[in-house]
PDB file of N, CA and C in Angstrom:
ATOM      1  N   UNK A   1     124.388 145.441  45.093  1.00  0.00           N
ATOM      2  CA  UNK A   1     123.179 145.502  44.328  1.00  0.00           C
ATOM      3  C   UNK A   1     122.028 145.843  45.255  1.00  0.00           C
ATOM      4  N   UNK A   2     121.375 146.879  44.669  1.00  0.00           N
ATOM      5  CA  UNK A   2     119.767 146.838  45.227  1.00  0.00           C
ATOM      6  C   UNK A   2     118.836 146.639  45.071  1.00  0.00           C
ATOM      7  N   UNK A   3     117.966 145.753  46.001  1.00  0.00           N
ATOM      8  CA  UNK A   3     116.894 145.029  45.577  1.00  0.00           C
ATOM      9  C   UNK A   3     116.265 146.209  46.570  1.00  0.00           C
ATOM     10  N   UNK A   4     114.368 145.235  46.481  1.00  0.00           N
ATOM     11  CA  UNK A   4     113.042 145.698  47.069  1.00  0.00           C
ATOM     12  C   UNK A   4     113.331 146.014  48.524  1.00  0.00           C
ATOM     13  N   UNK A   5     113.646 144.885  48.920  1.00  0.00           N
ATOM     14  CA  UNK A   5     113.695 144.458  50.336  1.00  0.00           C
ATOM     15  C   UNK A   5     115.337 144.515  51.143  1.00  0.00           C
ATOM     16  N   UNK A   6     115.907 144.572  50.416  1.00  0.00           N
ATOM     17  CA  UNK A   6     117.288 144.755  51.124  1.00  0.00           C
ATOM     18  C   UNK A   6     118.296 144.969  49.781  1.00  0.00           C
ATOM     19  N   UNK A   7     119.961 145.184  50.154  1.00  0.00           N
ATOM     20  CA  UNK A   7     120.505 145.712  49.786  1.00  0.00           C
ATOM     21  C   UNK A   7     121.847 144.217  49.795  1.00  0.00           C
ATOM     22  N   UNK A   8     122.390 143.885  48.373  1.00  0.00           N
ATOM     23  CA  UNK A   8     123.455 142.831  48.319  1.00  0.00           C
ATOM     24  C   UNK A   8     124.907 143.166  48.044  1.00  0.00           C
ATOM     25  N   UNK A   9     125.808 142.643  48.656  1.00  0.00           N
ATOM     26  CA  UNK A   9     127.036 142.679  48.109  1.00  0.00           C
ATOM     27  C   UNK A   9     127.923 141.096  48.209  1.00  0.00           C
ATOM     28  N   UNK A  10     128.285 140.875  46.662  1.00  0.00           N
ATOM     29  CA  UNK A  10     129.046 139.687  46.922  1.00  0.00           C
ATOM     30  C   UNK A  10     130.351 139.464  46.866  1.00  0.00           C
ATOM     31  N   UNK A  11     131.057 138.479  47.750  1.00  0.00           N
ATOM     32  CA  UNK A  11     132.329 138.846  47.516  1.00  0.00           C
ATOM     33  C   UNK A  11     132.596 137.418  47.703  1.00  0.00           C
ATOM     34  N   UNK A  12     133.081 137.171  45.881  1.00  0.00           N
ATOM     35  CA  UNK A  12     133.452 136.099  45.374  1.00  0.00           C
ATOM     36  C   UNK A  12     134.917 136.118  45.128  1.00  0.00           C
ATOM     37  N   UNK A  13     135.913 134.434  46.069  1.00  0.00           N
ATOM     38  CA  UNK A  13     136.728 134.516  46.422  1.00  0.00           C
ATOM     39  C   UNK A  13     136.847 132.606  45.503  1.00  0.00           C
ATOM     40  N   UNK A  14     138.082 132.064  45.223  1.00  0.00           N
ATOM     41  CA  UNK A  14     138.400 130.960  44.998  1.00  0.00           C
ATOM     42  C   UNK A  14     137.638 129.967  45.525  1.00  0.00           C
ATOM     43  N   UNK A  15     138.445 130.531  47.023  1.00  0.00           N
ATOM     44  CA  UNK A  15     137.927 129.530  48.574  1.00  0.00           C
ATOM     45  C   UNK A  15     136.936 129.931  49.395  1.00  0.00           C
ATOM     46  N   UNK A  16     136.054 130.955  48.730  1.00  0.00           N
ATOM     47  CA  UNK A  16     135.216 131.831  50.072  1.00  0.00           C
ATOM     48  C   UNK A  16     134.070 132.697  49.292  1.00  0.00           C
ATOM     49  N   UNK A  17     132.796 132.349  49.595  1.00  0.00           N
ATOM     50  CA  UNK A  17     131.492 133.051  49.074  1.00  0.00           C
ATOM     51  C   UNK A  17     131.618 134.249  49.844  1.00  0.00           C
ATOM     52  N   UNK A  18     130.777 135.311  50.073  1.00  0.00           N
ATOM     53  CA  UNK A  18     130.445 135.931  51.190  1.00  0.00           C
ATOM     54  C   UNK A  18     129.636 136.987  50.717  1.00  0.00           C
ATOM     55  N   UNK A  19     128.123 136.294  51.409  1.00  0.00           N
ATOM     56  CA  UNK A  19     126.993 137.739  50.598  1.00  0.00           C
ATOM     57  C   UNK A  19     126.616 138.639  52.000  1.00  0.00           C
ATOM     58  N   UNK A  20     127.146 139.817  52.007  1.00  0.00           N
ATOM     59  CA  UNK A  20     126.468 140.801  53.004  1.00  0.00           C
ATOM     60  C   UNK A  20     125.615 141.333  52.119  1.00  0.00           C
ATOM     61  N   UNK A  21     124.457 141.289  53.485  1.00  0.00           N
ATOM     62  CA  UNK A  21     122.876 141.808  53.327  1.00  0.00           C
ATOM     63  C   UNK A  21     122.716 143.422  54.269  1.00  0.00           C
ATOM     64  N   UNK A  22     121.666 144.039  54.180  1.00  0.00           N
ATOM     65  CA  UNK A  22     121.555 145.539  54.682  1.00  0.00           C
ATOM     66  C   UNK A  22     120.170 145.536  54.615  1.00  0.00           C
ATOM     67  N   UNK A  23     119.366 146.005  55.450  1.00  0.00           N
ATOM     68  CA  UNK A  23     117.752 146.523  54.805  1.00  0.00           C
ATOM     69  C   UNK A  23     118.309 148.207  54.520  1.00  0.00           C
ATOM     70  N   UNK A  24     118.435 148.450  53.304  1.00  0.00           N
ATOM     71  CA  UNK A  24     118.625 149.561  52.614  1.00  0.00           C
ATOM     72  C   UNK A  24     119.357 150.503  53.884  1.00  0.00           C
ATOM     73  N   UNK A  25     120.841 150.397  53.970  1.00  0.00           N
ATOM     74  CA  UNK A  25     121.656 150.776  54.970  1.00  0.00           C
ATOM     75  C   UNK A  25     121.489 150.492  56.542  1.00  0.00           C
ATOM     76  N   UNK A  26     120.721 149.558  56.782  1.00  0.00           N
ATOM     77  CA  UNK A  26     120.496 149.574  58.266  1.00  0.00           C
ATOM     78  C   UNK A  26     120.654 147.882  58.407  1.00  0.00           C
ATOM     79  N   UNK A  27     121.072 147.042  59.382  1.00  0.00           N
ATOM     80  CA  UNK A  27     121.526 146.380  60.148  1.00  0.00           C
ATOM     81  C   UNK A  27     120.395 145.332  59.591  1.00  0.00           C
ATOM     82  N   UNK A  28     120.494 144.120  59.530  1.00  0.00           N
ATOM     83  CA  UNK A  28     119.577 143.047  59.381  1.00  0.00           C
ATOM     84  C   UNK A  28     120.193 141.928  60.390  1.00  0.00           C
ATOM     85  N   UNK A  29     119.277 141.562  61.547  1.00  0.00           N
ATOM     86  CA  UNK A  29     119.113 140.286  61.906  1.00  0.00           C
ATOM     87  C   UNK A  29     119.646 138.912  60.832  1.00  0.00           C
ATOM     88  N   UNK A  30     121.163 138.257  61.125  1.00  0.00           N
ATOM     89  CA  UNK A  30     121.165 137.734  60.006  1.00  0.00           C
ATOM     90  C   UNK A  30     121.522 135.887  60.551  1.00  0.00           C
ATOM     91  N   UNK A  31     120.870 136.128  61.647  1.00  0.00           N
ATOM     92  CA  UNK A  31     120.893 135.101  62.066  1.00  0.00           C
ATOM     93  C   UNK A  31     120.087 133.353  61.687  1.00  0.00           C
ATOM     94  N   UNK A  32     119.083 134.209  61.068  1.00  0.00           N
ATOM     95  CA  UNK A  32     117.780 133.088  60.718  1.00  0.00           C
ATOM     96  C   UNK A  32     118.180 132.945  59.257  1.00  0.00           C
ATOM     97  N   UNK A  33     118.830 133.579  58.178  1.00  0.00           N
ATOM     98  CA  UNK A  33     118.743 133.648  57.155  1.00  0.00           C
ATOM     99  C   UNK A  33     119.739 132.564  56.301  1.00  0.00           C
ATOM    100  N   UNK A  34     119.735 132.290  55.098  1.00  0.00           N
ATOM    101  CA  UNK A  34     120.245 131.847  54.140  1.00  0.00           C
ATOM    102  C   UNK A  34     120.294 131.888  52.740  1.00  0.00           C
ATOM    103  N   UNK A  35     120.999 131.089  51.875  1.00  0.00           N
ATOM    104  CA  UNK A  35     121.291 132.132  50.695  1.00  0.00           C
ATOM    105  C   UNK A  35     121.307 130.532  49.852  1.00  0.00           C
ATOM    106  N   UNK A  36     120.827 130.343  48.697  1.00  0.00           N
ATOM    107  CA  UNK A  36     121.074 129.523  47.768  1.00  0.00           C
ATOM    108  C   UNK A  36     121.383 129.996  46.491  1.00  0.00           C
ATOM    109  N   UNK A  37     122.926 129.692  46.264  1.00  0.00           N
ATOM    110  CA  UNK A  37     123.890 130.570  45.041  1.00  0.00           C
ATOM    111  C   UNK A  37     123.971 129.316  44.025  1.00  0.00           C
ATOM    112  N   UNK A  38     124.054 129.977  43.228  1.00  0.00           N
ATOM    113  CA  UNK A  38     124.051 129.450  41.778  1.00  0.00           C
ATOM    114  C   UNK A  38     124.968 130.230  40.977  1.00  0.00           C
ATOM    115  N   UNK A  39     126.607 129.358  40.512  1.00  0.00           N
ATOM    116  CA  UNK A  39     127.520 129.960  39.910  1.00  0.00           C
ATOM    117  C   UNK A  39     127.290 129.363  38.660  1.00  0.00           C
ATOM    118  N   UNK A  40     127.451 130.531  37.633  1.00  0.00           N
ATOM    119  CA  UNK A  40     127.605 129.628  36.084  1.00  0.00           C
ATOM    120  C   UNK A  40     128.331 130.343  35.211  1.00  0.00           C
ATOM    121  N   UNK A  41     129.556 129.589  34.955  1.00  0.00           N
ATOM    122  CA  UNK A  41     130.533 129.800  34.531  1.00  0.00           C
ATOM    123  C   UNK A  41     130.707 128.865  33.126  1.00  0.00           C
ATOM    124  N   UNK A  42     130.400 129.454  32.132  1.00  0.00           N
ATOM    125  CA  UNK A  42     130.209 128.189  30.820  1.00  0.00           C
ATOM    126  C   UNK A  42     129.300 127.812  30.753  1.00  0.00           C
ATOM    127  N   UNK A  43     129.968 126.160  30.704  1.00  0.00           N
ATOM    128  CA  UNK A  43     129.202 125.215  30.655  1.00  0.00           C
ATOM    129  C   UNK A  43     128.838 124.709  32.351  1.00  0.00           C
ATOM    130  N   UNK A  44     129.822 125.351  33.014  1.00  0.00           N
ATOM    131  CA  UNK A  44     129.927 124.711  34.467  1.00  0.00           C
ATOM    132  C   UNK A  44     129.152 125.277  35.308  1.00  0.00           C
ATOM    133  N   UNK A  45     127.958 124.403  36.114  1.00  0.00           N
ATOM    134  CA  UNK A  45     127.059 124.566  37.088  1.00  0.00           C
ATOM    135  C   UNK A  45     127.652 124.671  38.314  1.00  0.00           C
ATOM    136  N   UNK A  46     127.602 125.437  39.481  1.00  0.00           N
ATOM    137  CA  UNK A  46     127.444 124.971  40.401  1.00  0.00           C
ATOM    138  C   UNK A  46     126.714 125.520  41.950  1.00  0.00           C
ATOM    139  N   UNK A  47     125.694 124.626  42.639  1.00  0.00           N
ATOM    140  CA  UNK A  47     125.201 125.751  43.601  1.00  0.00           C
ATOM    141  C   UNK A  47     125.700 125.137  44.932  1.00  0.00           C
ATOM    142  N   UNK A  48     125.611 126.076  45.875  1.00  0.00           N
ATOM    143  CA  UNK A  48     126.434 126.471  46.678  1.00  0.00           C
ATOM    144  C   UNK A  48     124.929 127.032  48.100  1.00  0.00           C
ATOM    145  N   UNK A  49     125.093 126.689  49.385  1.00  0.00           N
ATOM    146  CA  UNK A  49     124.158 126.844  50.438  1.00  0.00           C
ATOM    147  C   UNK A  49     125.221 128.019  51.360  1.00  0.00           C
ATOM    148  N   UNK A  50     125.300 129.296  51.273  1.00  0.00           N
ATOM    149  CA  UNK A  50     125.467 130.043  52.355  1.00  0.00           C
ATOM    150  C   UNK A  50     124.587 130.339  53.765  1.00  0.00           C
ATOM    151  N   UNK A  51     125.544 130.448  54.614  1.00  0.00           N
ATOM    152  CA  UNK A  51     125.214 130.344  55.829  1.00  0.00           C
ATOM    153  C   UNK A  51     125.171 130.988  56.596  1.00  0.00           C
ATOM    154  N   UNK A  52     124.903 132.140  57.602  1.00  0.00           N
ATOM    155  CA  UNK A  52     125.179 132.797  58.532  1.00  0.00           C
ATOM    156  C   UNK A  52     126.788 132.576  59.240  1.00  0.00           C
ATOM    157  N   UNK A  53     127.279 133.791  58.993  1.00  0.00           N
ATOM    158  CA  UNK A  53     128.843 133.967  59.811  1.00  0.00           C
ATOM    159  C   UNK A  53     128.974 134.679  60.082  1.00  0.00           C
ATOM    160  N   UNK A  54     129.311 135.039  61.540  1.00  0.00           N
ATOM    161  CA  UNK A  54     129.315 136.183  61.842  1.00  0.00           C
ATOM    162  C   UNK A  54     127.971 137.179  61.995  1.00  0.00           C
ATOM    163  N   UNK A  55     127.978 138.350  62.377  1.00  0.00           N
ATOM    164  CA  UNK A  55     126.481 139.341  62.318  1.00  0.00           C
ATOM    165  C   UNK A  55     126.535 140.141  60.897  1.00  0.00           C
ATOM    166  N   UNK A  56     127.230 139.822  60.250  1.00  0.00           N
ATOM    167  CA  UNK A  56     126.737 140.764  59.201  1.00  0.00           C
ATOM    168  C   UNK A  56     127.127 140.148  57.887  1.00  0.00           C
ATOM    169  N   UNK A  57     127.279 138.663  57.722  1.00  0.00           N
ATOM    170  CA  UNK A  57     127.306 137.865  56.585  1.00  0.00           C
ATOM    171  C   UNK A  57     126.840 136.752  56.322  1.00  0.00           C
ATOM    172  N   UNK A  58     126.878 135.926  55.410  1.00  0.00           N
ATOM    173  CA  UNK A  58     126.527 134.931  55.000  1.00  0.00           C
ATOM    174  C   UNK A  58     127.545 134.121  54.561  1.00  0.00           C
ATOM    175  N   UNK A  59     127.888 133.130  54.291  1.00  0.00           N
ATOM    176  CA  UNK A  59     128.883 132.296  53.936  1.00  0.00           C
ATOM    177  C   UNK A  59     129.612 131.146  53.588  1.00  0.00           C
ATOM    178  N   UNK A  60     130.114 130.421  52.854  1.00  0.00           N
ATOM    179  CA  UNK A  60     130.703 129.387  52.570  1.00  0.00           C
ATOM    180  C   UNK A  60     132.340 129.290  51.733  1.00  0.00           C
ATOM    181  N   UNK A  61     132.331 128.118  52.384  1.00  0.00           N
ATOM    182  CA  UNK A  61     134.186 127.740  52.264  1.00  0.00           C
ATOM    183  C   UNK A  61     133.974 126.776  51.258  1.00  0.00           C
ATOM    184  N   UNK A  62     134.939 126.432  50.344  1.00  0.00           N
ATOM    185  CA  UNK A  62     135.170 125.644  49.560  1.00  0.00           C
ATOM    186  C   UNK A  62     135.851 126.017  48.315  1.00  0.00           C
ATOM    187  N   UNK A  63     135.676 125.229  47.009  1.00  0.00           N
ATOM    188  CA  UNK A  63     136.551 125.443  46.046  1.00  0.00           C
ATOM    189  C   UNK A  63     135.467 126.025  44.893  1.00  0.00           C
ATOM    190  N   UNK A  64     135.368 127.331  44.358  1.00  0.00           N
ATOM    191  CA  UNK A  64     134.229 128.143  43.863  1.00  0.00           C
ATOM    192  C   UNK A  64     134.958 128.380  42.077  1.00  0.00           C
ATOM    193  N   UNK A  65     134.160 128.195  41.111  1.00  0.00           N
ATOM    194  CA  UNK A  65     134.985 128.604  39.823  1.00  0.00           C
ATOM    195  C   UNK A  65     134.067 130.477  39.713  1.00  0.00           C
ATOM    196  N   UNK A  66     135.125 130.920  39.954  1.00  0.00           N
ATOM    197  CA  UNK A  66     134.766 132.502  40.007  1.00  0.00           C
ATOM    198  C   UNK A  66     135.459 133.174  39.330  1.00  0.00           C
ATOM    199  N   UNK A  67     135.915 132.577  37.710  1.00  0.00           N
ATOM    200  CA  UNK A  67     136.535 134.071  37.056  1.00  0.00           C
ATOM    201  C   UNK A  67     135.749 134.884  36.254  1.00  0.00           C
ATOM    202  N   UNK A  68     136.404 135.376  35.990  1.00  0.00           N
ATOM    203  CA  UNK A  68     135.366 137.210  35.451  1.00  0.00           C
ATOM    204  C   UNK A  68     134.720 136.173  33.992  1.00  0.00           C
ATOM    205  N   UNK A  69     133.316 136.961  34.091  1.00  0.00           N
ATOM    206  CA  UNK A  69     132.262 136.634  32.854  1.00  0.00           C
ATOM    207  C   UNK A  69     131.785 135.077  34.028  1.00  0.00           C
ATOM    208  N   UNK A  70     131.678 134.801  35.199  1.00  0.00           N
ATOM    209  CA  UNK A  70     131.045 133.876  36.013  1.00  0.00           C
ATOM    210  C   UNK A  70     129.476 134.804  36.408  1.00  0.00           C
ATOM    211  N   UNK A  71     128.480 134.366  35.943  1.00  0.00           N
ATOM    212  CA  UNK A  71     127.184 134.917  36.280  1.00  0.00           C
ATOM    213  C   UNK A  71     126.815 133.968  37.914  1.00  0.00           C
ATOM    214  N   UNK A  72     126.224 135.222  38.591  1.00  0.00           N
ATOM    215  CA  UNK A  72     125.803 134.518  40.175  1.00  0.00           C
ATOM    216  C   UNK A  72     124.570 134.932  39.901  1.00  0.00           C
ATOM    217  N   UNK A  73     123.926 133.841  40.740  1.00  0.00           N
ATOM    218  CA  UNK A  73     122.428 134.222  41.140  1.00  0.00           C
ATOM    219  C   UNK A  73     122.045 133.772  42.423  1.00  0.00           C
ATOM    220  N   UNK A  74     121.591 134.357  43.274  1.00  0.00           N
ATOM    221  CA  UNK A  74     121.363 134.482  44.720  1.00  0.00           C
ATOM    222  C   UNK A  74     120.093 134.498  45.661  1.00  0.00           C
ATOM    223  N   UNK A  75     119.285 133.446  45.915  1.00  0.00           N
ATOM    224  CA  UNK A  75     118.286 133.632  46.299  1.00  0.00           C
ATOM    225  C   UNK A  75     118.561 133.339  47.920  1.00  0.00           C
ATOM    226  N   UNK A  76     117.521 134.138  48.357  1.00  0.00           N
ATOM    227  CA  UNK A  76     118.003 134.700  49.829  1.00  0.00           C
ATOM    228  C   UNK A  76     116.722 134.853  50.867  1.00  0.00           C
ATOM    229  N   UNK A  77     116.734 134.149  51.607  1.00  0.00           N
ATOM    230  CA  UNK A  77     115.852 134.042  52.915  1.00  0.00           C
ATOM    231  C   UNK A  77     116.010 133.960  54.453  1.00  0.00           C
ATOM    232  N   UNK A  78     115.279 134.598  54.739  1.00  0.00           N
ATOM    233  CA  UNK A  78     115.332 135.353  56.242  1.00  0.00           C
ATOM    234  C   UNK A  78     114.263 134.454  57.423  1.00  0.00           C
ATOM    235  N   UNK A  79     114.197 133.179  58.043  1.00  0.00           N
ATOM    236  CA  UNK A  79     113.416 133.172  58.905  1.00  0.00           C
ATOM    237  C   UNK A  79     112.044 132.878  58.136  1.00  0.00           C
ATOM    238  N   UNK A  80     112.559 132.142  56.902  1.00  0.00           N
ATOM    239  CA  UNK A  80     111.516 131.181  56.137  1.00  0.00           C
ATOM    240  C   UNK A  80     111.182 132.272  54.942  1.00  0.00           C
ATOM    241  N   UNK A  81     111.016 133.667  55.111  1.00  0.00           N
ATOM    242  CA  UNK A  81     110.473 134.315  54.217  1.00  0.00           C
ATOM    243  C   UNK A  81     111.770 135.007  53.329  1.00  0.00           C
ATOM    244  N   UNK A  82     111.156 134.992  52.035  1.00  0.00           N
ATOM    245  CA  UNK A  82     111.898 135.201  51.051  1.00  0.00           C
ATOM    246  C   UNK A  82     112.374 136.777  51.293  1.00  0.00           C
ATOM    247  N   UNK A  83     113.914 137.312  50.849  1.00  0.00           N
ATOM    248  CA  UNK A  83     114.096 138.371  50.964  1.00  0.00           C
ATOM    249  C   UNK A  83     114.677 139.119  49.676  1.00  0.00           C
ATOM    250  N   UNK A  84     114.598 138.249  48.897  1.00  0.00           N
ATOM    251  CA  UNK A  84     114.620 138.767  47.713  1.00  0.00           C
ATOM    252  C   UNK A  84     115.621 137.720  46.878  1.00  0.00           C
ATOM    253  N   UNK A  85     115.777 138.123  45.388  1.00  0.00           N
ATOM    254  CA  UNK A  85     116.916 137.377  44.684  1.00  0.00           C
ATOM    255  C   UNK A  85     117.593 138.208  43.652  1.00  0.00           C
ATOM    256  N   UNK A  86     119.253 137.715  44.037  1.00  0.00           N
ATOM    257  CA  UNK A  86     120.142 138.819  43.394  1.00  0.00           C
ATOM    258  C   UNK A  86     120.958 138.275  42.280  1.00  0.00           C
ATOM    259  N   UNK A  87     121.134 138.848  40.947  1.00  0.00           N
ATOM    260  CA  UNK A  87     121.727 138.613  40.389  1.00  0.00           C
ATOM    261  C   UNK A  87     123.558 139.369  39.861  1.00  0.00           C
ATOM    262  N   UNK A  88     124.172 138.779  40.029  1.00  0.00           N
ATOM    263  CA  UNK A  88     125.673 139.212  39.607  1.00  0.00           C
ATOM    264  C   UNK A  88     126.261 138.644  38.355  1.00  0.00           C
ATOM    265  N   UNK A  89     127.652 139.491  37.899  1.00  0.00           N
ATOM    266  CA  UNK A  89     128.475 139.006  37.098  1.00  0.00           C
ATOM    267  C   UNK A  89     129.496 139.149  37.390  1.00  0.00           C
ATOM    268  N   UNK A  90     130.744 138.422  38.093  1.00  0.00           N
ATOM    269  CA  UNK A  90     132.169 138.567  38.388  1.00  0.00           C
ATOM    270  C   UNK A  90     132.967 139.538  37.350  1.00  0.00           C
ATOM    271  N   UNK A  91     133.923 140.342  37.486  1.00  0.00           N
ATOM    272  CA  UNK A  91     134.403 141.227  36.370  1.00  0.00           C
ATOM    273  C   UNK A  91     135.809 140.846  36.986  1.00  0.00           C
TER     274      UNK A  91
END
């Protein structure tokens, strides 16, 4: 997905979040940053704190309800300042 300020991709796994970020194809510092996800699936809430892993992701482990028709929403910050917020739908 593309936002203002950068560029999202999520890759929603059982056991494994993982949002790579881009400033519109180019490399982002992703060291300072973080991500507060919000899965909603039904009736079922749940949010989720990604983390820096690695240089070119964000991330968290655990047990995620991610089947198709699961709406994500992704708010995302860099070094205190907001970098935008992304919305998804698992298919």
């Amino acid at each position: 997905m593309e936002g203002k300020q950068a560029d999202f991709e999520l890759v929603a796994k059982p056991d494994v979040l993982q949002l790579y970020l881009s400033d519109h194809g180019k490399k982002m510092d992703h060291s300072k940053a973080s991500a507060k996800v919000t899965l909603l699936a039904g009736k079922d809430k749940q949010e989720v704190t990604l983390a820096p892993a690695g240089t070119d992701k964000l991330e968290a482990k655990g047990s995620f309800k991610v089947a198709a028709g699961t709406k994500v929403v992704a708010v995302v910050t860099n070094a205190g300042k907001s970098v935008g917020t992304a919305r998804f739908e698992i298919k």
